[in-house]
PDB file of N, CA and C in Angstrom:
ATOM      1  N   UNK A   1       0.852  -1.177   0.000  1.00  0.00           N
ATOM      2  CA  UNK A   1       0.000   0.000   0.000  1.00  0.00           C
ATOM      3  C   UNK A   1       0.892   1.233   0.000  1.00  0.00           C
ATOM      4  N   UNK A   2       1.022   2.463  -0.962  1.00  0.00           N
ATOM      5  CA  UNK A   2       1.477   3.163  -0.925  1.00  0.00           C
ATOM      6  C   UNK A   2       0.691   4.608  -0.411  1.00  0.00           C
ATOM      7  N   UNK A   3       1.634   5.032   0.665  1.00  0.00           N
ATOM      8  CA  UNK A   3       0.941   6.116   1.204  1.00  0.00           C
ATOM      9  C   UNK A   3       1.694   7.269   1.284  1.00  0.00           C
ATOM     10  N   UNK A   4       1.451   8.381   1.252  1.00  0.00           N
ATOM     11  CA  UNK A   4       1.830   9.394   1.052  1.00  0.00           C
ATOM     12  C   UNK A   4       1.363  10.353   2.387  1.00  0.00           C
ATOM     13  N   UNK A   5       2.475  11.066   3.079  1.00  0.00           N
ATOM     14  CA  UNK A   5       2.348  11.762   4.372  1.00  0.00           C
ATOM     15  C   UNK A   5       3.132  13.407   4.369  1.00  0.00           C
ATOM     16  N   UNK A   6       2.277  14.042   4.792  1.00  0.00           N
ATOM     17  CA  UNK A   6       2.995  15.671   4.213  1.00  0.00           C
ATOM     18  C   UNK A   6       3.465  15.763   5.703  1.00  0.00           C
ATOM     19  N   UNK A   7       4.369  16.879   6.168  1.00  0.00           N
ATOM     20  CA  UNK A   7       4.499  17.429   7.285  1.00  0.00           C
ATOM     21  C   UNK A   7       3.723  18.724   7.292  1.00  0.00           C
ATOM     22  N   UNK A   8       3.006  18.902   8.214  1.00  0.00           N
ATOM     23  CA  UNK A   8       2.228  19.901   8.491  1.00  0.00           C
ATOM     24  C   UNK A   8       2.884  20.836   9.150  1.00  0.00           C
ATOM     25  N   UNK A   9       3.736  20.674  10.702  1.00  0.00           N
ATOM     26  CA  UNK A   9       4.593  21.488  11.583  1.00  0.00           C
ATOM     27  C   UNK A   9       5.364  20.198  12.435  1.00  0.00           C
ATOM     28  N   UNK A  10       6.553  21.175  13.411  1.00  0.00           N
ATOM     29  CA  UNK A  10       6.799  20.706  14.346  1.00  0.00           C
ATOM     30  C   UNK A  10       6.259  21.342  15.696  1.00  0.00           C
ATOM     31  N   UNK A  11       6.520  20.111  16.569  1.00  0.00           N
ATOM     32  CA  UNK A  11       5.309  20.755  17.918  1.00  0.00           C
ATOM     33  C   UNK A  11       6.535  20.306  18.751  1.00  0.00           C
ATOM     34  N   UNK A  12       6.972  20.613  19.748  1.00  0.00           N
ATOM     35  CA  UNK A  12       8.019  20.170  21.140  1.00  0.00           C
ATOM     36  C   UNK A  12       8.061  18.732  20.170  1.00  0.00           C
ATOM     37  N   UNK A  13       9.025  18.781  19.691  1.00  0.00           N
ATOM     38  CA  UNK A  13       9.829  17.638  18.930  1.00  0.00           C
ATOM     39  C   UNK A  13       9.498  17.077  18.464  1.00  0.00           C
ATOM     40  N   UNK A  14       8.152  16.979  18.138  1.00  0.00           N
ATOM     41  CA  UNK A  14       7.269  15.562  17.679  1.00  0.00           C
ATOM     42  C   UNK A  14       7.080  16.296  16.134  1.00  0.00           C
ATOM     43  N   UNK A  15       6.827  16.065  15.053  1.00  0.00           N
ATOM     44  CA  UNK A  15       6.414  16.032  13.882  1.00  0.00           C
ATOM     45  C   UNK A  15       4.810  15.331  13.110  1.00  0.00           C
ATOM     46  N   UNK A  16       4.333  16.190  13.131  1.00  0.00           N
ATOM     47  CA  UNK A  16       2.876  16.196  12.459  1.00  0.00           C
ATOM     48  C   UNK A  16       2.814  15.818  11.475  1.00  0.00           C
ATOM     49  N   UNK A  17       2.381  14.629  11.049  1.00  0.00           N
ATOM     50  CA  UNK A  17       2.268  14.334   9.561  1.00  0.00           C
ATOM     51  C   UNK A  17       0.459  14.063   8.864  1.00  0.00           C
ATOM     52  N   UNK A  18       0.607  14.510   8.016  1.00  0.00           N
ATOM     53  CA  UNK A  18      -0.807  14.243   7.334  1.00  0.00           C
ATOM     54  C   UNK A  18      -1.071  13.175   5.983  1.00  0.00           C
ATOM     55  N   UNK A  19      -2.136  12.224   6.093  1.00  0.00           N
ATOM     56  CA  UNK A  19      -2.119  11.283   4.847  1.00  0.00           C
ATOM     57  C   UNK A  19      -3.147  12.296   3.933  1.00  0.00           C
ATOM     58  N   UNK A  20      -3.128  11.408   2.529  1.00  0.00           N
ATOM     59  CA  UNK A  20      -4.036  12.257   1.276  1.00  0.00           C
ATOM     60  C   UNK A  20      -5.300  12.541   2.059  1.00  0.00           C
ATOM     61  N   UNK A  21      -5.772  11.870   2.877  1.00  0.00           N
ATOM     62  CA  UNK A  21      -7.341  11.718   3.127  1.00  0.00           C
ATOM     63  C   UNK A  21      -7.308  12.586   4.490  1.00  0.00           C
ATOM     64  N   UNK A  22      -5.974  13.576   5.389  1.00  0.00           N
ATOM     65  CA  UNK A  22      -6.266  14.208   5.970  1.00  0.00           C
ATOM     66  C   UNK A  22      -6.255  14.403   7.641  1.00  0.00           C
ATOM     67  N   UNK A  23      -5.775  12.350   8.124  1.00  0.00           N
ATOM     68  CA  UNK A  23      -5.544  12.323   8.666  1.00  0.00           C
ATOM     69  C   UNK A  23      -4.367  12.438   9.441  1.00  0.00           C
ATOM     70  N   UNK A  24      -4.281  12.851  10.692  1.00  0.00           N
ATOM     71  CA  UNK A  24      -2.943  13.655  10.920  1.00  0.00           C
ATOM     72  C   UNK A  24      -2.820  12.467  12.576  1.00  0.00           C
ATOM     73  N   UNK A  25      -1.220  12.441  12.643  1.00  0.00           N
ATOM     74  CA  UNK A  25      -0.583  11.753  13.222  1.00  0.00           C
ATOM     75  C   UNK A  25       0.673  12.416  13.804  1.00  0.00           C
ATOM     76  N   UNK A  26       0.894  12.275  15.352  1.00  0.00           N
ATOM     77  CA  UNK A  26       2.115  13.039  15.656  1.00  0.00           C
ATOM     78  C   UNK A  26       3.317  11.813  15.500  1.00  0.00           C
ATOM     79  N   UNK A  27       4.364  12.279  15.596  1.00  0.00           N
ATOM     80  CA  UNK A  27       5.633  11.007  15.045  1.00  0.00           C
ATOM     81  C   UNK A  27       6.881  11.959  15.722  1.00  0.00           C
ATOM     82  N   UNK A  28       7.416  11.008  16.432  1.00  0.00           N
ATOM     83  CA  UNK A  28       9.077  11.769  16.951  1.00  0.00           C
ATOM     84  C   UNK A  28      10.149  11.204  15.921  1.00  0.00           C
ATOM     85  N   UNK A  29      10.855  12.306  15.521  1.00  0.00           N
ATOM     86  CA  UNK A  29      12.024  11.827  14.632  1.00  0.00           C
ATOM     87  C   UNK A  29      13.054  10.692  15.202  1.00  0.00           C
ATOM     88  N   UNK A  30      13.363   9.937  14.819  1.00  0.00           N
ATOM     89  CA  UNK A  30      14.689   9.007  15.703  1.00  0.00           C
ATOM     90  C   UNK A  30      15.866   8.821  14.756  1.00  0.00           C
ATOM     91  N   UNK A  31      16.056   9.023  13.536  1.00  0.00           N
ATOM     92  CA  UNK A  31      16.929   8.733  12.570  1.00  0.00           C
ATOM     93  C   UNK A  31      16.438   8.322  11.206  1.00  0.00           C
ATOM     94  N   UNK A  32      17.670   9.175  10.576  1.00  0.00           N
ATOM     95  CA  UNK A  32      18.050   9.158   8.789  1.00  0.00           C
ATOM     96  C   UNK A  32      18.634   8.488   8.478  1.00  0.00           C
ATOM     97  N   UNK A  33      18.472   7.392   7.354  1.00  0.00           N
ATOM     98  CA  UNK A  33      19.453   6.969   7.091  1.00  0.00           C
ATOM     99  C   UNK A  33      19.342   7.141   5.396  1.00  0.00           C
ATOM    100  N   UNK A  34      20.425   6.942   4.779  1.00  0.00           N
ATOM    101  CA  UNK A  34      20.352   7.000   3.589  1.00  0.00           C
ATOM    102  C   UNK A  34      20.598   5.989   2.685  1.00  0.00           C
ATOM    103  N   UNK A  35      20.353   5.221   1.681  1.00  0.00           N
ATOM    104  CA  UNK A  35      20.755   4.182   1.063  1.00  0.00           C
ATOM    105  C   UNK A  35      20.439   4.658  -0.008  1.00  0.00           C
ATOM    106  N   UNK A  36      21.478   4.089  -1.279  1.00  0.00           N
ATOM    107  CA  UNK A  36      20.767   4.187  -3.279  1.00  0.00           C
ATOM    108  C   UNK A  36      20.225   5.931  -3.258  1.00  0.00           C
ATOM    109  N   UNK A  37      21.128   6.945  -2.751  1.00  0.00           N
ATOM    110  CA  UNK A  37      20.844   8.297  -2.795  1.00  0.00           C
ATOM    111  C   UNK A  37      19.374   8.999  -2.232  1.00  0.00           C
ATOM    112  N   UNK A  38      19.005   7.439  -1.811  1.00  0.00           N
ATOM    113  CA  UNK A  38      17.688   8.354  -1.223  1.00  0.00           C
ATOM    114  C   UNK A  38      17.522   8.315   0.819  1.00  0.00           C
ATOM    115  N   UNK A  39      16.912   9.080   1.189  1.00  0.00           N
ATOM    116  CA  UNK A  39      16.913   9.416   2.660  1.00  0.00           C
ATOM    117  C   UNK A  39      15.699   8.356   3.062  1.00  0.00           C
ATOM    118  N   UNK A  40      15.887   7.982   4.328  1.00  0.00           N
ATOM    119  CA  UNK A  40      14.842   7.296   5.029  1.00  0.00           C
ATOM    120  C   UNK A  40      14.690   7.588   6.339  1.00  0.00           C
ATOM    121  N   UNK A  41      13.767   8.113   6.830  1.00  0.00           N
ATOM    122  CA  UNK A  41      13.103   8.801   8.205  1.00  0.00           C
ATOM    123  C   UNK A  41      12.913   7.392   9.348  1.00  0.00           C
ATOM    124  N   UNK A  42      13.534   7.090  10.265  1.00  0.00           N
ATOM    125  CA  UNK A  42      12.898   6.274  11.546  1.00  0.00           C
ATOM    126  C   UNK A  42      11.868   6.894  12.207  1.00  0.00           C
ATOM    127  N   UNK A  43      10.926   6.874  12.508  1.00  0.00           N
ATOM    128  CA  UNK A  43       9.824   7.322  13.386  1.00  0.00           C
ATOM    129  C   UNK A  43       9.192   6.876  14.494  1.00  0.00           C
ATOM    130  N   UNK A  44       8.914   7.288  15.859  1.00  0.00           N
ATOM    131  CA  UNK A  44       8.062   6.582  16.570  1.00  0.00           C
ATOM    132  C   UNK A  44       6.595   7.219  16.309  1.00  0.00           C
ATOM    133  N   UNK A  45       5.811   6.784  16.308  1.00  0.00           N
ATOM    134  CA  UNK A  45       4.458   6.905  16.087  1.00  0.00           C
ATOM    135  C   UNK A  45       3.597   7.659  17.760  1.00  0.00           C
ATOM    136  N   UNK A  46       3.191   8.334  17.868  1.00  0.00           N
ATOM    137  CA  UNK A  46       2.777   8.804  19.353  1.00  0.00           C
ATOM    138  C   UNK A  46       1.677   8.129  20.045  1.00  0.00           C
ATOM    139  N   UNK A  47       2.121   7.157  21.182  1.00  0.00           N
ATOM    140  CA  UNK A  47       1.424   6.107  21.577  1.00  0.00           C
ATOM    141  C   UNK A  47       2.052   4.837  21.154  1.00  0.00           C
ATOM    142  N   UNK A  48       2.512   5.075  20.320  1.00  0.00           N
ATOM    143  CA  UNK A  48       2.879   3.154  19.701  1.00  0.00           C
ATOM    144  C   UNK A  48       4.274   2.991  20.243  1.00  0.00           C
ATOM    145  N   UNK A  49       4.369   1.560  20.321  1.00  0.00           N
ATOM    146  CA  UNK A  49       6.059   0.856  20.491  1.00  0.00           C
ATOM    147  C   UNK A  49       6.573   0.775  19.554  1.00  0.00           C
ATOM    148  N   UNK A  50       5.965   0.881  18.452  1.00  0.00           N
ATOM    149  CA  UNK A  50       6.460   0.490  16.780  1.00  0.00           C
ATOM    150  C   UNK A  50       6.934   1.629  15.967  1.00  0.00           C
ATOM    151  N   UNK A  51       8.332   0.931  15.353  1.00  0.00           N
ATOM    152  CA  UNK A  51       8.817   2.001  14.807  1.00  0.00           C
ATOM    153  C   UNK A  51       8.389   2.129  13.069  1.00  0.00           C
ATOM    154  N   UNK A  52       8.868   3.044  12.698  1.00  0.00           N
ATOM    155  CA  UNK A  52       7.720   3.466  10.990  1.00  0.00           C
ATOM    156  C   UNK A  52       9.322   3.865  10.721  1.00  0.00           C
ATOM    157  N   UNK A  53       9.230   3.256   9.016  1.00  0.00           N
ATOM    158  CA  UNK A  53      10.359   3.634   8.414  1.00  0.00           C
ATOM    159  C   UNK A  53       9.433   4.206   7.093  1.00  0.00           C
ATOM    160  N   UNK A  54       9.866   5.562   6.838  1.00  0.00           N
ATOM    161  CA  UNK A  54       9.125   5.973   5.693  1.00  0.00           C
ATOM    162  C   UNK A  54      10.231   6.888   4.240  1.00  0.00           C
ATOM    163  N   UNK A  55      10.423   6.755   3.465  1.00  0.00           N
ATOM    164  CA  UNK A  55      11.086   7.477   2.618  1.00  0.00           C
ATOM    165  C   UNK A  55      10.829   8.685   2.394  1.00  0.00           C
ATOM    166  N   UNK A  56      11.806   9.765   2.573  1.00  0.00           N
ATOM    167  CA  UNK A  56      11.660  11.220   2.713  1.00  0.00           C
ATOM    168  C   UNK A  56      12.251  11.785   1.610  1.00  0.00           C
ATOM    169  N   UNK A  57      11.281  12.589   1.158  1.00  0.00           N
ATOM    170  CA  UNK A  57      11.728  13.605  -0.244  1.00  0.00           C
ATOM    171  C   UNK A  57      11.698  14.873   0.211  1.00  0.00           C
ATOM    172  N   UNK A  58      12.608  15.763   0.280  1.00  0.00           N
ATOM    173  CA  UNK A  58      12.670  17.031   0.536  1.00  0.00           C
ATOM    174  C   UNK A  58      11.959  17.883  -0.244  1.00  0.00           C
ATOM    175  N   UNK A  59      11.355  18.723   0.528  1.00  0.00           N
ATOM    176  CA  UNK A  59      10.453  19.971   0.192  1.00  0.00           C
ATOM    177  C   UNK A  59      10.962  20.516  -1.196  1.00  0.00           C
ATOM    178  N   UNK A  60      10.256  20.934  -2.242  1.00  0.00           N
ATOM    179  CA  UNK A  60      10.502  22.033  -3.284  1.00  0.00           C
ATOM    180  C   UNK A  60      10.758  23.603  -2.434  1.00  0.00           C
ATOM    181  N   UNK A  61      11.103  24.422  -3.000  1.00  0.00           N
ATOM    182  CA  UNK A  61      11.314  25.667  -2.099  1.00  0.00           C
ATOM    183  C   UNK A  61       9.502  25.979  -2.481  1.00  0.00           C
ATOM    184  N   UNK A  62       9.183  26.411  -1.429  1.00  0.00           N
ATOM    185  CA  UNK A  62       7.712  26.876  -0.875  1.00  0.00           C
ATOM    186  C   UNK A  62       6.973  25.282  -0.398  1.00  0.00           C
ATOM    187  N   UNK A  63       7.366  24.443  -0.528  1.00  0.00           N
ATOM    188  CA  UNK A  63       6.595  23.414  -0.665  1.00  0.00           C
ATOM    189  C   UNK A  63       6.503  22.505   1.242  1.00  0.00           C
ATOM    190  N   UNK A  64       5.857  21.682   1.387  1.00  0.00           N
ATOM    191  CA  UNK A  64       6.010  20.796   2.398  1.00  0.00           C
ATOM    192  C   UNK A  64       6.533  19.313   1.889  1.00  0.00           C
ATOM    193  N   UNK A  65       7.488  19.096   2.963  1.00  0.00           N
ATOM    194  CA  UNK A  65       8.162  17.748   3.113  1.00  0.00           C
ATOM    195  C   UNK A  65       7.014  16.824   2.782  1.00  0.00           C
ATOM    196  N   UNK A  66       7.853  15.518   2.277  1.00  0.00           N
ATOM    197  CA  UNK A  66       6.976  14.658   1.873  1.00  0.00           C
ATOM    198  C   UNK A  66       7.467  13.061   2.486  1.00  0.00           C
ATOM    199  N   UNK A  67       6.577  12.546   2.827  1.00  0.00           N
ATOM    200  CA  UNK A  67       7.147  11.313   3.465  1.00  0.00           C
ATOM    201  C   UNK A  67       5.935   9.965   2.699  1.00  0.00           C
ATOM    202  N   UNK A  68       6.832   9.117   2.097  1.00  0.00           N
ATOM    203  CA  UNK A  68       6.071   7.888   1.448  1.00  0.00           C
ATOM    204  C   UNK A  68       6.540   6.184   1.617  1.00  0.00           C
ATOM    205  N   UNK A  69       5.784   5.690   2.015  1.00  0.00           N
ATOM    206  CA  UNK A  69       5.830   3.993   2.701  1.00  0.00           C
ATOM    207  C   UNK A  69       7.185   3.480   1.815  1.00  0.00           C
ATOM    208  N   UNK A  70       7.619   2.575   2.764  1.00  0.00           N
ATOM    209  CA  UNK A  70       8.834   1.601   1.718  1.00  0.00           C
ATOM    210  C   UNK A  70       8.271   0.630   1.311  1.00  0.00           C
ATOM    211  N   UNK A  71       8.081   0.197   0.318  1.00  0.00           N
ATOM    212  CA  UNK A  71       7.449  -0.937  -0.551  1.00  0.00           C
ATOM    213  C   UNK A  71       8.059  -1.735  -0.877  1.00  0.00           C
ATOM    214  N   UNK A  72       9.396  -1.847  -0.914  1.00  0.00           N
ATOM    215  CA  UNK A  72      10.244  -2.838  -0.897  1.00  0.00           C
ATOM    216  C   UNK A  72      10.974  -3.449   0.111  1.00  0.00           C
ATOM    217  N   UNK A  73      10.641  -4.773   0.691  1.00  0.00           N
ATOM    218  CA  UNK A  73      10.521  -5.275   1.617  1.00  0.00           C
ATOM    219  C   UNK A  73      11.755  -5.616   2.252  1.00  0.00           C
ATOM    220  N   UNK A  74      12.905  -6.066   1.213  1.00  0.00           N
ATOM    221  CA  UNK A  74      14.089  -5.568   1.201  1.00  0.00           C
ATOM    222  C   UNK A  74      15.055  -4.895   2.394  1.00  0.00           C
ATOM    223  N   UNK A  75      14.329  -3.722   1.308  1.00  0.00           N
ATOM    224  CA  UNK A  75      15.333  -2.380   1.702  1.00  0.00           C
ATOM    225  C   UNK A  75      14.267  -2.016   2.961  1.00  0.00           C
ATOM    226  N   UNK A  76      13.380  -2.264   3.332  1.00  0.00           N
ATOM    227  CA  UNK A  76      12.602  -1.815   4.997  1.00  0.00           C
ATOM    228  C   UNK A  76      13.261  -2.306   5.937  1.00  0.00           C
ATOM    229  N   UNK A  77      13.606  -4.326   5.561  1.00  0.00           N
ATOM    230  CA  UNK A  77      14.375  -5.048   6.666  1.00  0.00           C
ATOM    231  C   UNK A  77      16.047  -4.966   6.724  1.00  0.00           C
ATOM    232  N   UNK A  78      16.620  -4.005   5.740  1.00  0.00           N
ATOM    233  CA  UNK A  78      17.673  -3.592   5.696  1.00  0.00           C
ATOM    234  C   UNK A  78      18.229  -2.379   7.050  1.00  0.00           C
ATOM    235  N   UNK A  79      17.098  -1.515   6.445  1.00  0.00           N
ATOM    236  CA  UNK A  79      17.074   0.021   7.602  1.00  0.00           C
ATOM    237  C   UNK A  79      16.565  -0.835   9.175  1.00  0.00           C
ATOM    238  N   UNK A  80      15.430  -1.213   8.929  1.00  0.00           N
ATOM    239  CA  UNK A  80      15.262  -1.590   9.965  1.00  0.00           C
ATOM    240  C   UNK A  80      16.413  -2.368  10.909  1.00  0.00           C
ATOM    241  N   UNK A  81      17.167  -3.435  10.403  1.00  0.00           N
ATOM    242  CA  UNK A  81      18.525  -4.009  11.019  1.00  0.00           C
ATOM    243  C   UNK A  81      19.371  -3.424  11.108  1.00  0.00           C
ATOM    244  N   UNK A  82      20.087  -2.082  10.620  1.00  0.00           N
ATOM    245  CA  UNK A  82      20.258  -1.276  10.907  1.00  0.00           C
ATOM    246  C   UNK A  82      19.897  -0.247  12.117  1.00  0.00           C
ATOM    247  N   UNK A  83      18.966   0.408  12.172  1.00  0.00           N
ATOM    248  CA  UNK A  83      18.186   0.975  13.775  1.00  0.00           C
ATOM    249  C   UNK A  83      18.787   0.180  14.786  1.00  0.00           C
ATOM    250  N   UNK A  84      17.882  -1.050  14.415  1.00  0.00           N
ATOM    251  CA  UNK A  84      18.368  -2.184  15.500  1.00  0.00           C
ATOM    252  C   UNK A  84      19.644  -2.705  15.772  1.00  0.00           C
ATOM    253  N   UNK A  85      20.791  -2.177  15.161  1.00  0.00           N
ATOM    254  CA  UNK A  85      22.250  -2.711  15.428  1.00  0.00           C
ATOM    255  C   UNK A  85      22.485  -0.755  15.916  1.00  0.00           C
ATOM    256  N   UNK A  86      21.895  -0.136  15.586  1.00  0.00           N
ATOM    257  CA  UNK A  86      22.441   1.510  16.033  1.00  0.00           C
ATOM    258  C   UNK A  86      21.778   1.588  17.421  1.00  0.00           C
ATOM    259  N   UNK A  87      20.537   1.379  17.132  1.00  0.00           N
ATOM    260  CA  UNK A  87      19.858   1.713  18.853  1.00  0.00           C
ATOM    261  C   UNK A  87      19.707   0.719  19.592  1.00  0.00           C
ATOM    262  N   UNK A  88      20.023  -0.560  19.532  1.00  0.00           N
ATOM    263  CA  UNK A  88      19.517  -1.884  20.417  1.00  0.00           C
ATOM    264  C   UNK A  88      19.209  -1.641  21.699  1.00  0.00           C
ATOM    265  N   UNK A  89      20.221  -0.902  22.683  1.00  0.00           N
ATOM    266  CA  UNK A  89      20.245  -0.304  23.997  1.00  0.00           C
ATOM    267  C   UNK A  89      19.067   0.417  24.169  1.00  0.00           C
ATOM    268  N   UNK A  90      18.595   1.545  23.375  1.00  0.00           N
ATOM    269  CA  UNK A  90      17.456   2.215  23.435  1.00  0.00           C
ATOM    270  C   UNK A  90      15.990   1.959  23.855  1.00  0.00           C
ATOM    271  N   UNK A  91      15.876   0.796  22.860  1.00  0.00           N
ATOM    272  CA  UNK A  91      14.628  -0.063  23.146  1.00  0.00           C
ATOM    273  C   UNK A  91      14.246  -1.321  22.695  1.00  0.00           C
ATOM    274  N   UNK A  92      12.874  -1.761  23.293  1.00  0.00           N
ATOM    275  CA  UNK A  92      13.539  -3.600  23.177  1.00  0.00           C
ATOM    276  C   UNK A  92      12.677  -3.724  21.540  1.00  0.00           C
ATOM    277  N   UNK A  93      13.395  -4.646  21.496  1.00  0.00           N
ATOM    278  CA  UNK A  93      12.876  -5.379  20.067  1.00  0.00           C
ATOM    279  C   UNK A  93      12.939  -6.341  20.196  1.00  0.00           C
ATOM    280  N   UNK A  94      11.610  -6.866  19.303  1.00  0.00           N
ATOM    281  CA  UNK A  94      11.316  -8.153  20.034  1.00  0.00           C
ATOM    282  C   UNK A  94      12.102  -9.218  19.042  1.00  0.00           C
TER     283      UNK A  94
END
């Protein structure tokens, strides 16, 4: 499923994101990583234990950030093993 998430603002650290249909979600940044020239956002979700890996395209000038699902299953359990060899200490994984 491909989804598409704008940033609306930042609020005391957390990041507001909005889907096409409007719904809005707060998310704390935790890490970038980059692979194949493109950026990838770690996220905690506000309320959840689960972390969100989403692909980040930088703003046009006037524009809002854009954040869209990884679809390749791949490169999700790549970043993701990654996080998890950078933050292990941080938090548990199951």
């Amino acid at each position: 499923m491909k989804m598409e998430l704008v940033k609306i603002r930042d609020t005391d650290g957390m990041m507001l994101l909005a889907d096409e249909e409007g719904n809005m979600a707060a998310f704390e940044f935790l890490e970038l990583y980059v692979r194949d020239g493109r950026e990838y956002a770690v996220l905690l979700q506000s309320g959840d234990d689960m972390v969100t890996i989403l692909r980040f395209q930088e703003a046009a000038p006037g524009g809002k950030e854009r954040y869209y699902t990884v679809e390749d299953d791949a490169v999700f359990e790549e970043l993701y093993a990654a996080f998890v060899a950078d933050h292990g200490d941080e938090f548990d994984f199951l």
